[in-house]
Protein backbone atom coordinates (compact mmCIF):
# COMPACT_ATOMS: atom_id res chain seq x y z
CA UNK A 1 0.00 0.00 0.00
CA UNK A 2 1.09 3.84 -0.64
CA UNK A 3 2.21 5.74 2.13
CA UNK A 4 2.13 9.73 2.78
CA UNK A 5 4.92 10.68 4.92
CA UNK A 6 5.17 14.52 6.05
CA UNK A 7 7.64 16.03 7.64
CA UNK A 8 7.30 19.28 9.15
CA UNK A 9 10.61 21.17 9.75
CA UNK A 10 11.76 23.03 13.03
CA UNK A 11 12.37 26.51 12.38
CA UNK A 12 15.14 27.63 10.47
CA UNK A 13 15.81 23.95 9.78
CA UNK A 14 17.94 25.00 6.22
CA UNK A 15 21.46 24.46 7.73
CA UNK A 16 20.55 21.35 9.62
CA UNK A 17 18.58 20.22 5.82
CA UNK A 18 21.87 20.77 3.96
CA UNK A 19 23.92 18.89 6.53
CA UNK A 20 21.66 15.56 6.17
CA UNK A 21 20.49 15.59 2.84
CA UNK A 22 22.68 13.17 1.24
CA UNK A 23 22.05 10.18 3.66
CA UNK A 24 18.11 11.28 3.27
CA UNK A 25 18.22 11.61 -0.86
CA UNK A 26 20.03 8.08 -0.39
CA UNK A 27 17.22 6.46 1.54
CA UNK A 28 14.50 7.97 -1.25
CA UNK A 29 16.55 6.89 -3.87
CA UNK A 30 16.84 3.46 -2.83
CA UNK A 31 12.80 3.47 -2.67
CA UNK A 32 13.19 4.34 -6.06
CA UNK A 33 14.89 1.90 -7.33
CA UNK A 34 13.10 -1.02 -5.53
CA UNK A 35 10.04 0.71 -7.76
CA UNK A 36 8.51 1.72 -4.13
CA UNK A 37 8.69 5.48 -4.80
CA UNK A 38 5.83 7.42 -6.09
CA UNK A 39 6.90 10.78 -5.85
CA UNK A 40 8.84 12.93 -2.93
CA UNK A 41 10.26 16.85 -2.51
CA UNK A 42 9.89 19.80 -0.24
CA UNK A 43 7.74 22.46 0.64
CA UNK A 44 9.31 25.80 -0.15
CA UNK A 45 8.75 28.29 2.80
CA UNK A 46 8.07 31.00 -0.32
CA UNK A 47 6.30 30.64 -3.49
CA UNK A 48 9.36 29.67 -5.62
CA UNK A 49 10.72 26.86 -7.36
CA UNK A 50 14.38 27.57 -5.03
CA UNK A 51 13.28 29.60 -2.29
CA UNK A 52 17.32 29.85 -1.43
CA UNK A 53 17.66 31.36 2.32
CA UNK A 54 14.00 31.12 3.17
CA UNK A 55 14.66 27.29 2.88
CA UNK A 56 11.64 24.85 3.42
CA UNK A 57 8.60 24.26 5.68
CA UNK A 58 8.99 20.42 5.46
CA UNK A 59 8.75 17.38 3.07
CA UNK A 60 6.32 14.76 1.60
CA UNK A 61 7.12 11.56 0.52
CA UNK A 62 4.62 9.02 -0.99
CA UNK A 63 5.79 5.31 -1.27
CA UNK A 64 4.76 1.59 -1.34
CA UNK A 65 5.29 0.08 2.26
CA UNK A 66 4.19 -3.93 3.14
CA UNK A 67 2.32 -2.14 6.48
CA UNK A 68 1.74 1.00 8.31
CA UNK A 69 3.92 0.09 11.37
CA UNK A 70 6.88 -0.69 8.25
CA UNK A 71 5.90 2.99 6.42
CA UNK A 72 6.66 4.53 10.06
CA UNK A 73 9.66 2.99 11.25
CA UNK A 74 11.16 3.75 7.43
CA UNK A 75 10.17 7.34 8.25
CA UNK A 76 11.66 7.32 12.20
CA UNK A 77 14.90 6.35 10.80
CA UNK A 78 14.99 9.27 8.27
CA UNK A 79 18.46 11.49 8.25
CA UNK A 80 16.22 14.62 8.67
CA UNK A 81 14.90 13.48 12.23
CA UNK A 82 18.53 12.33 13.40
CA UNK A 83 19.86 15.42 12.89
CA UNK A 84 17.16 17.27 13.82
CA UNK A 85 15.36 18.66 10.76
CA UNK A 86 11.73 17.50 11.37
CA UNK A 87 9.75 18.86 14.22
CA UNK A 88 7.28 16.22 13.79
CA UNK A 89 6.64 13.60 11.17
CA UNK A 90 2.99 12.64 10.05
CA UNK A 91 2.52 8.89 8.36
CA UNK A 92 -0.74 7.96 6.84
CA UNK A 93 -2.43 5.51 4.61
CA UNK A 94 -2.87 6.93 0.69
CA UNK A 95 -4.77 5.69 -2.05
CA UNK A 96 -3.75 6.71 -5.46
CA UNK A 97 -6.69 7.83 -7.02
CA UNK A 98 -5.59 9.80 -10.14
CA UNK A 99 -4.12 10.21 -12.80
């Protein structure tokens, strides 16, 4: 089943983001390889494509898990909430609708 996974960043997280996001972009890219990924990225904390110093509000990831309890231990183990990027992390069941 799909799984939405949202991150929500601590303020000012940018520093902390840039320090951890190779391991994280590792993990995701892993999931897409294994065909388990159906889409992931940020939120900008601006309306723009690179909000550069504003940096981001969080993150959302949507992938193919065996279980719930599976999608949420992926997501405890994510680089971002080691080192501190996520003030809280959200994972629910999500059914792929369209397109």
């Amino acid at each position: 089943m799909w799984y939405a996974i949202v991150g929500t960043d601590v303020p000012d997280s940018l520093e902390k983001r840039l320090g951890a996001r190779p391991a994280h972009v590792a993990r995701l890219q892993q999931l897409h390889a294994e065909g388990r990924m159906l889409l992931a990225g940020p939120f900008p904390a601006i309306d723009a494509e690179d909000p550069g110093s504003a940096g981001f509000t969080g993150s959302l990831i949507v992938a193919e898990f065996a279980s719930l309890p599976e999608a949420q231990a992926w997501a405890d183990a994510d680089p971002y909430v080691a080192a501190g990027v996520y003030a809280a992390v959200s994972v629910k069941p999500f059914r792929k609708v369209l397109p």
